[in-house]
Protein backbone atom coordinates (compact mmCIF):
# COMPACT_ATOMS: atom_id res chain seq x y z
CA UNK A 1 110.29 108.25 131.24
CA UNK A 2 113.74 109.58 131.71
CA UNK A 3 115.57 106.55 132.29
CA UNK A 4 113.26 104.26 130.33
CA UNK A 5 114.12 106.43 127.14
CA UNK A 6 118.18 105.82 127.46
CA UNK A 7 117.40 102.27 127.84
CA UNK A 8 115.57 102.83 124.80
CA UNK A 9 118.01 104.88 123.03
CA UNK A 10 120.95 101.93 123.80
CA UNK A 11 118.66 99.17 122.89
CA UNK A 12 118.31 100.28 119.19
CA UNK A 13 121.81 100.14 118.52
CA UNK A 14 121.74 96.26 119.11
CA UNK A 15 118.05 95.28 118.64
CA UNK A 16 117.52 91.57 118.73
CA UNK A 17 114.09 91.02 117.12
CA UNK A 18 114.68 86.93 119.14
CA UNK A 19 114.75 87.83 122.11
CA UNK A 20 111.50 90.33 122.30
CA UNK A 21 109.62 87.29 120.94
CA UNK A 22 110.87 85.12 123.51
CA UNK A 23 110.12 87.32 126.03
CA UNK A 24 106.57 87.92 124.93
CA UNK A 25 104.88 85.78 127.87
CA UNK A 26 107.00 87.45 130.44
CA UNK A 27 106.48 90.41 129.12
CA UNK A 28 102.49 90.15 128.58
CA UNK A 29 102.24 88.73 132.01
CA UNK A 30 104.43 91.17 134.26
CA UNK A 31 103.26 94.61 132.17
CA UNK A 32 99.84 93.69 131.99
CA UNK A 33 99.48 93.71 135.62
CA UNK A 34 101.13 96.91 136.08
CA UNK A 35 99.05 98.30 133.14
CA UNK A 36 96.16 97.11 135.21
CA UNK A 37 97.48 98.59 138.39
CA UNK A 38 97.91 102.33 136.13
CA UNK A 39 93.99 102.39 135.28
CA UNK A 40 93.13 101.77 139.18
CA UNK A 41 95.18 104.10 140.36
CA UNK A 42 96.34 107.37 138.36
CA UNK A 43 99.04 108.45 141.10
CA UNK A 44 101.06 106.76 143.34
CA UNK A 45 100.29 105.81 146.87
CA UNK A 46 100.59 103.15 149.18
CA UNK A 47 97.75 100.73 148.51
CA UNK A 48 99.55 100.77 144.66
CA UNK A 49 103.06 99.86 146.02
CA UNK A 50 101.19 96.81 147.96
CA UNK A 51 99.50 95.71 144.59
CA UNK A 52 102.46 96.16 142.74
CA UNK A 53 104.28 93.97 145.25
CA UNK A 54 102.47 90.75 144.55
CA UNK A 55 102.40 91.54 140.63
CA UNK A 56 106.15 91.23 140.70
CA UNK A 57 106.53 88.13 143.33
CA UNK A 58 104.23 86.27 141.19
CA UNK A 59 106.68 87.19 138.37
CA UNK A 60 108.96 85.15 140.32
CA UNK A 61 111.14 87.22 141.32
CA UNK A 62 111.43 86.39 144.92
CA UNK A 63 110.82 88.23 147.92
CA UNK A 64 113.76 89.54 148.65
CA UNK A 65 114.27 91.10 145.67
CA UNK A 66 110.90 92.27 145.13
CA UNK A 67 111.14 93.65 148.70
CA UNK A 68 114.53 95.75 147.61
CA UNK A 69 112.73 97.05 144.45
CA UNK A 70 109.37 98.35 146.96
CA UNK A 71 111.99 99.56 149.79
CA UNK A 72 113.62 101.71 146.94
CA UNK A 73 110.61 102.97 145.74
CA UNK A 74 109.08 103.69 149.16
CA UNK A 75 112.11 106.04 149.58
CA UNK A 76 112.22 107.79 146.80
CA UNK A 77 108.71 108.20 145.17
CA UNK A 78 106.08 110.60 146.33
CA UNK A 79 102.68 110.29 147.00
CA UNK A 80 101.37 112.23 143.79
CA UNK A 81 103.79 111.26 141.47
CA UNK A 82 102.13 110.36 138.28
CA UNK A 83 102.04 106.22 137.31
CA UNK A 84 104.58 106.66 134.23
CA UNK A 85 106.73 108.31 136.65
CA UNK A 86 106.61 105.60 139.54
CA UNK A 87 106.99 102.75 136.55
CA UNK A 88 110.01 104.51 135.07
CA UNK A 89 111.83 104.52 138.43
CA UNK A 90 110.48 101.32 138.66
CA UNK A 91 112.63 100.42 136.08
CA UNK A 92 115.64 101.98 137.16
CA UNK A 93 115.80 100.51 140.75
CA UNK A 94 115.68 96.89 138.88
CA UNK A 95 118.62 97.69 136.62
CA UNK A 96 120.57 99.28 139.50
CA UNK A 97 120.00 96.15 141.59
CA UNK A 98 121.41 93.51 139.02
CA UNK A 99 123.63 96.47 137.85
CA UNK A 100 127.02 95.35 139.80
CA UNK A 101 131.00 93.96 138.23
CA UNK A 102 130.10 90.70 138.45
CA UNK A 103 126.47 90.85 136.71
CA UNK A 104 128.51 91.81 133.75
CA UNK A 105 130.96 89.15 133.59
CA UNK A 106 128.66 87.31 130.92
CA UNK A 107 131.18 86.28 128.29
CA UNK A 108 132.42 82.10 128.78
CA UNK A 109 135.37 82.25 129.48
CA UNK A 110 136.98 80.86 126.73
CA UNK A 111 140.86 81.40 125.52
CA UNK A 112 142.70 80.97 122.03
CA UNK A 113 146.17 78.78 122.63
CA UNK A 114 145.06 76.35 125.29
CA UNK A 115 142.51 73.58 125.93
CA UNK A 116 139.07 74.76 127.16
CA UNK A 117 137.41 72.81 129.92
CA UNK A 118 133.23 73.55 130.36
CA UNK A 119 131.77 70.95 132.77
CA UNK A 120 127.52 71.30 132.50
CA UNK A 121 125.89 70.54 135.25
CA UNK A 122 121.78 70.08 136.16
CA UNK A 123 118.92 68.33 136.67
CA UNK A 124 117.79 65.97 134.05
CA UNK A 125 115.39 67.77 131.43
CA UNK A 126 116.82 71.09 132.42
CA UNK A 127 118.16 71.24 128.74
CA UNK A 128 121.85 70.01 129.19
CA UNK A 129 121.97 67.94 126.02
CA UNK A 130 120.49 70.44 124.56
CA UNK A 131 122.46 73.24 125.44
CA UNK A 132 125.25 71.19 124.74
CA UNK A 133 124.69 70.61 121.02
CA UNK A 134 124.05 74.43 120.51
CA UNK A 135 127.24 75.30 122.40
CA UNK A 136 129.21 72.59 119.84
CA UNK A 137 127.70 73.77 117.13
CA UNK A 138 128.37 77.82 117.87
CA UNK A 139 132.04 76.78 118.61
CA UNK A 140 132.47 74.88 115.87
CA UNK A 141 131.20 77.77 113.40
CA UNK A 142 133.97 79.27 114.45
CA UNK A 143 136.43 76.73 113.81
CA UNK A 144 137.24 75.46 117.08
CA UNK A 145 137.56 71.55 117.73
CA UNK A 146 135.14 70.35 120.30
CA UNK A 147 135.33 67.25 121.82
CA UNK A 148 132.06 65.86 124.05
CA UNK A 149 132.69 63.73 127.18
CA UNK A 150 129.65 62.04 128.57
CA UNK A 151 130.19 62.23 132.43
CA UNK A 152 125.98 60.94 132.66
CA UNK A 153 127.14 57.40 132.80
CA UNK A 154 124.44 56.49 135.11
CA UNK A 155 121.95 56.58 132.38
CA UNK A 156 121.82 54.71 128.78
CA UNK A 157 119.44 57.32 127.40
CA UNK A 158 121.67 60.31 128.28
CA UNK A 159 124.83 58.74 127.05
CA UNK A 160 123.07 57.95 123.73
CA UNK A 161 121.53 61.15 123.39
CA UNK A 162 124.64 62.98 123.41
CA UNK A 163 126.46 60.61 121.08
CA UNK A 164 123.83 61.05 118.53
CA UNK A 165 124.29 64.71 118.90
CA UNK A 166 128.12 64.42 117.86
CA UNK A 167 127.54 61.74 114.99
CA UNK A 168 125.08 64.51 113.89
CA UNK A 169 127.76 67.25 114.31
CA UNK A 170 130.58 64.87 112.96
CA UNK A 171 132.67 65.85 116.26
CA UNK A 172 134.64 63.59 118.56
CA UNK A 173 132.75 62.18 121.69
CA UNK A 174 134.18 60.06 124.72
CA UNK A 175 131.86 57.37 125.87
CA UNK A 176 131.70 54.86 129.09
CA UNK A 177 132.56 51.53 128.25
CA UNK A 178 129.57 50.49 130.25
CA UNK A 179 126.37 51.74 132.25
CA UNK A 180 127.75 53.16 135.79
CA UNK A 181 131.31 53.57 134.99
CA UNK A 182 133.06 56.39 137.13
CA UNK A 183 132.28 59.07 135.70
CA UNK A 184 135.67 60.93 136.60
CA UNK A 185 137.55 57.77 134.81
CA UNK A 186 135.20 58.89 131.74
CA UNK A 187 136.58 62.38 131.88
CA UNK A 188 140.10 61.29 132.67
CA UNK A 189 139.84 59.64 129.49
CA UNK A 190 138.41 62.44 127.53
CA UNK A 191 140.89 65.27 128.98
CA UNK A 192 143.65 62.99 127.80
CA UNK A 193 142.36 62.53 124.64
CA UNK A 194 141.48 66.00 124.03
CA UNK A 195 145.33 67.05 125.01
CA UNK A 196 146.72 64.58 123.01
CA UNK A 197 145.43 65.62 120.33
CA UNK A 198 145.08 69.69 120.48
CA UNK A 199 141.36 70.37 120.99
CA UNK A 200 140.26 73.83 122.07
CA UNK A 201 137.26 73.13 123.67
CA UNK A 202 135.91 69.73 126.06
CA UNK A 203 132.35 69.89 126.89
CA UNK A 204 131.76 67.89 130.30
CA UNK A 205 127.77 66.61 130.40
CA UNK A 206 127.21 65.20 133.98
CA UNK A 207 124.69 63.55 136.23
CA UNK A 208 121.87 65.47 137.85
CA UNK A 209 120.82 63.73 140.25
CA UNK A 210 119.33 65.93 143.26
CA UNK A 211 117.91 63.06 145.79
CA UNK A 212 121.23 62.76 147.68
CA UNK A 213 122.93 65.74 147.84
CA UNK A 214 126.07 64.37 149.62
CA UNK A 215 126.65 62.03 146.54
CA UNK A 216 126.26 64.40 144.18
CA UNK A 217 128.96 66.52 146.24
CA UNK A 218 131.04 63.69 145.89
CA UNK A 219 131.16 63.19 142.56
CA UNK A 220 131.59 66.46 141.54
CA UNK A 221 134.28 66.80 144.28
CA UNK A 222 135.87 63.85 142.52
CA UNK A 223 135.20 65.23 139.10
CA UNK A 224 136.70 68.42 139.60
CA UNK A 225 139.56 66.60 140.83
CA UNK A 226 140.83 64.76 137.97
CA UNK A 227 140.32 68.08 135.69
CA UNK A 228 142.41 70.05 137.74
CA UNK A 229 145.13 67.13 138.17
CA UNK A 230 145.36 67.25 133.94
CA UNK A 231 144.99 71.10 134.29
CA UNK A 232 145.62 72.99 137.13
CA UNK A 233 143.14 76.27 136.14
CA UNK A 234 140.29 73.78 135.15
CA UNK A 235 137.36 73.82 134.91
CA UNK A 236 137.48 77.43 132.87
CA UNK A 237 133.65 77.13 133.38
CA UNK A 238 130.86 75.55 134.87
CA UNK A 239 127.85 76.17 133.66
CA UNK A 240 124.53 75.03 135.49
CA UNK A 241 121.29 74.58 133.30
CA UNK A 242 118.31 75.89 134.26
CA UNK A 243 114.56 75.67 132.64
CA UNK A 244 113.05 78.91 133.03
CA UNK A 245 109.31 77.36 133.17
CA UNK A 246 110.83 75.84 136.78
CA UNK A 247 110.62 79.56 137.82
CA UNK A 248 111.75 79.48 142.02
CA UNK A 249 112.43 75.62 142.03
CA UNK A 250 115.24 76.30 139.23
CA UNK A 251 116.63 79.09 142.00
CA UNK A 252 116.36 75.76 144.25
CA UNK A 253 118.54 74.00 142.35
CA UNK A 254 120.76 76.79 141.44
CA UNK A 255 121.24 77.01 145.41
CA UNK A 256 121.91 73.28 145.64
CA UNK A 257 124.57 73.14 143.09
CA UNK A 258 126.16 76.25 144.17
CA UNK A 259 126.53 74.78 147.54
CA UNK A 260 128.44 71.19 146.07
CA UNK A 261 130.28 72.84 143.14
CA UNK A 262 132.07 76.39 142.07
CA UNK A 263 129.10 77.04 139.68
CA UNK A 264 130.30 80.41 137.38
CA UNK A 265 127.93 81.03 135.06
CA UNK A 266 123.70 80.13 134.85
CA UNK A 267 121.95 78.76 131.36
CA UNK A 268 118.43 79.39 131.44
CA UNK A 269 116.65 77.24 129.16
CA UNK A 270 113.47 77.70 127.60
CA UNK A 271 112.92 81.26 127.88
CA UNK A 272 110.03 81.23 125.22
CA UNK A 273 107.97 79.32 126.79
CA UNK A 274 107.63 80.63 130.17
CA UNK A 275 105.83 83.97 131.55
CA UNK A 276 107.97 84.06 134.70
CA UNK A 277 110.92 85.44 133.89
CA UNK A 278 111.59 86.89 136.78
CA UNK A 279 113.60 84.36 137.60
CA UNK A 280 116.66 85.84 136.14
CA UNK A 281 116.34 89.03 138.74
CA UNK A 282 116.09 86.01 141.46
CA UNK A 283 119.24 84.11 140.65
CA UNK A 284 121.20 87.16 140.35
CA UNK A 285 120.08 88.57 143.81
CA UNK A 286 119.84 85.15 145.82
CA UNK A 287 123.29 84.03 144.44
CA UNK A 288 124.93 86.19 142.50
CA UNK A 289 126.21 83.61 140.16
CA UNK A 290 125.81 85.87 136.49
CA UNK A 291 123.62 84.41 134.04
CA UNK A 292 125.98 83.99 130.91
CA UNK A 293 123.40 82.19 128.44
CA UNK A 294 119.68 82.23 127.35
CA UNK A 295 117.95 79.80 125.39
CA UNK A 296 115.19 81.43 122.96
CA UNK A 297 114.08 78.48 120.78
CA UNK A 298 115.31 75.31 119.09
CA UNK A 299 117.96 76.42 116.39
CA UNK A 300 122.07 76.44 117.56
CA UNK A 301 121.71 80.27 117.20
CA UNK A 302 118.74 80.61 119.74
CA UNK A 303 121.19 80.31 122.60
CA UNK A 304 122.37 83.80 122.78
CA UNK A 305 125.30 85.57 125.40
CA UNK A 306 122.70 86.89 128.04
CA UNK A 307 122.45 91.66 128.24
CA UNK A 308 121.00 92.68 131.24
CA UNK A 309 119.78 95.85 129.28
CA UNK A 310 117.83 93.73 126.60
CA UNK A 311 116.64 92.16 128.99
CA UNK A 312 114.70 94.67 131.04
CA UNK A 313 114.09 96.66 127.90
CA UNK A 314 112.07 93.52 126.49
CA UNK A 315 110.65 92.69 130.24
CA UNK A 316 109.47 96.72 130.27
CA UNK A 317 108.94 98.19 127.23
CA UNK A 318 104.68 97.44 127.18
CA UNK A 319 104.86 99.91 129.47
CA UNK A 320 105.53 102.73 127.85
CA UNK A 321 105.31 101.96 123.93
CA UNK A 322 102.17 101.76 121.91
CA UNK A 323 102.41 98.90 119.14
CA UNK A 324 103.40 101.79 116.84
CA UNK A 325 106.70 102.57 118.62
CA UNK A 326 107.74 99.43 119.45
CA UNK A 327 109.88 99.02 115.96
């Protein structure tokens, strides 16, 4: 348990009680399995590298990746080597695999001394709104003006969503004058506002509408457009929104949007309530676009700056802690 134990070791200095809760369905499901798979078979061999194979792509977290994690274990285990042993590497070859410069860039990019631009895109009932009210309410803790633009103008319910969410949080929002306004004229308006009168952050929701992927192309095209006219290094970031209970349709979308917009950074929604979490491992190796943000419940502080080592810790840990240790 060599490597499992520094894990360990730099997980206690930043323990975040949230997070192991939200990850208890992942974690259940995925070290269950492999507990299951360490009763069958007491060493390692080949017929437990094929079981252990379909326990981690019904974790969702794809075949290629699943097929780099077995590859690396082919090579380096032995036949013999005892199951706590096999699992420990185990562990090791999936942190070494999301392990690389741009994995790490998980901080939002967001400056003192000049106006922030996020544009959120997704599919609708990925979380956007959501995720947007958390993000609004986080920045505005710490004393930064926010001002909302809803880009959604093809839908009533999402414009009214969001400008309940910033009569509720008493901050500015930009609105269209009317159902199917351009949505770039919306954001025009908004960037313009928000320079006029020294905001640090915008917050851009958009449509996400998947059923014609040219149009969506378009707009975004367009979108990004009139950002970068009003400032030349904007968008700072665009984050796409992702539910986590989607599991291999959210890397779907992920691979849409990526293909019809510079996406920099993933949000995956609803981590609580989903026991695939392997989806994060997916993203990361099918796109390499970091995942920046994880949502863990319903409160603004649930949406917490995304640590690969937390994360594997909490995905892990059932392996080799009795309830005893665990705290």
């Amino acid at each position: 348990m060599a490597f499992f134990q520094k894990l360990k070791e730099r997980r206690e200095e930043k323990k975040q009680q949230k997070l192991e809760k939200a990850l208890q369905k992942t974690r259940l499901s995925f070290s269950s399995n492999i507990k299951k798979l360490a009763s069958k078979y007491k060493t390692y061999d080949d017929a437990y590298l094929e079981e252990l194979e379909e326990i981690l792509i019904t974790s969702d977290m794809g075949i290629n990746m699943t097929l780099q994690i077995t590859d690396a274990i082919r090579k380096k285990v032995q036949k013999g080597w005892s199951i706590d042993e096999t699992n420990d590497y185990l562990v090791k070859v999936i942190m070494d695999l999301y392990d690389d410069p741009k994995s790490k860039q998980n901080k939002l990019n967001i400056k003192d001394n000049r106006l922030n631009v996020i544009l959120m895109v997704g599919v609708n009932g990925a979380g956007k709104t959501t995720t947007i009210s958390k993000l609004t309410q986080q920045f505005m803790k710490e004393n930064k003006k926010v001002l909302l633009v809803a880009g959604d103008t093809f839908r009533a319910g999402a414009v009214e969503q969001l400008n309940q969410w910033a009569q509720r949080l008493k901050t500015e929002i930009v609105t269209p004058n009317k159902v199917g306004q351009d949505p770039a004229s919306v954001i025009f308006d908004g960037i313009t506002k928000a320079k006029a009168e020294n905001y640090d952050i915008v917050i851009i929701d958009t449509a996400g509408r998947l059923q014609n992927k040219v149009n969506l192309m378009n707009e975004l095209e367009k979108i990004n457009r009139i950002i970068k006219r009003a400032i030349p290094d904007a968008p700072h970031e665009t984050l796409l929104v992702i539910d986590a209970v989607t599991g291999q349709n959210g890397v779907s979308q992920a691979k849409t949007f990526s293909e019809v917009t510079d996406v920099t950074g993933i949000v995956l929604t609803k981590m609580d309530g989903t026991a695939k979490g392997g989806v994060v491992l997916a993203i990361k190796d099918q796109l390499n676009i970091p995942v920046k943000l994880i949502g863990l419940g319903e409160q603004p502080d649930d949406l917490q700056e995304f640590d690969i080592e937390q994360y594997i810790y909490n995905l892990t840990k059932d392996l080799f802690l009795d309830e005893d240790e665990e705290d």
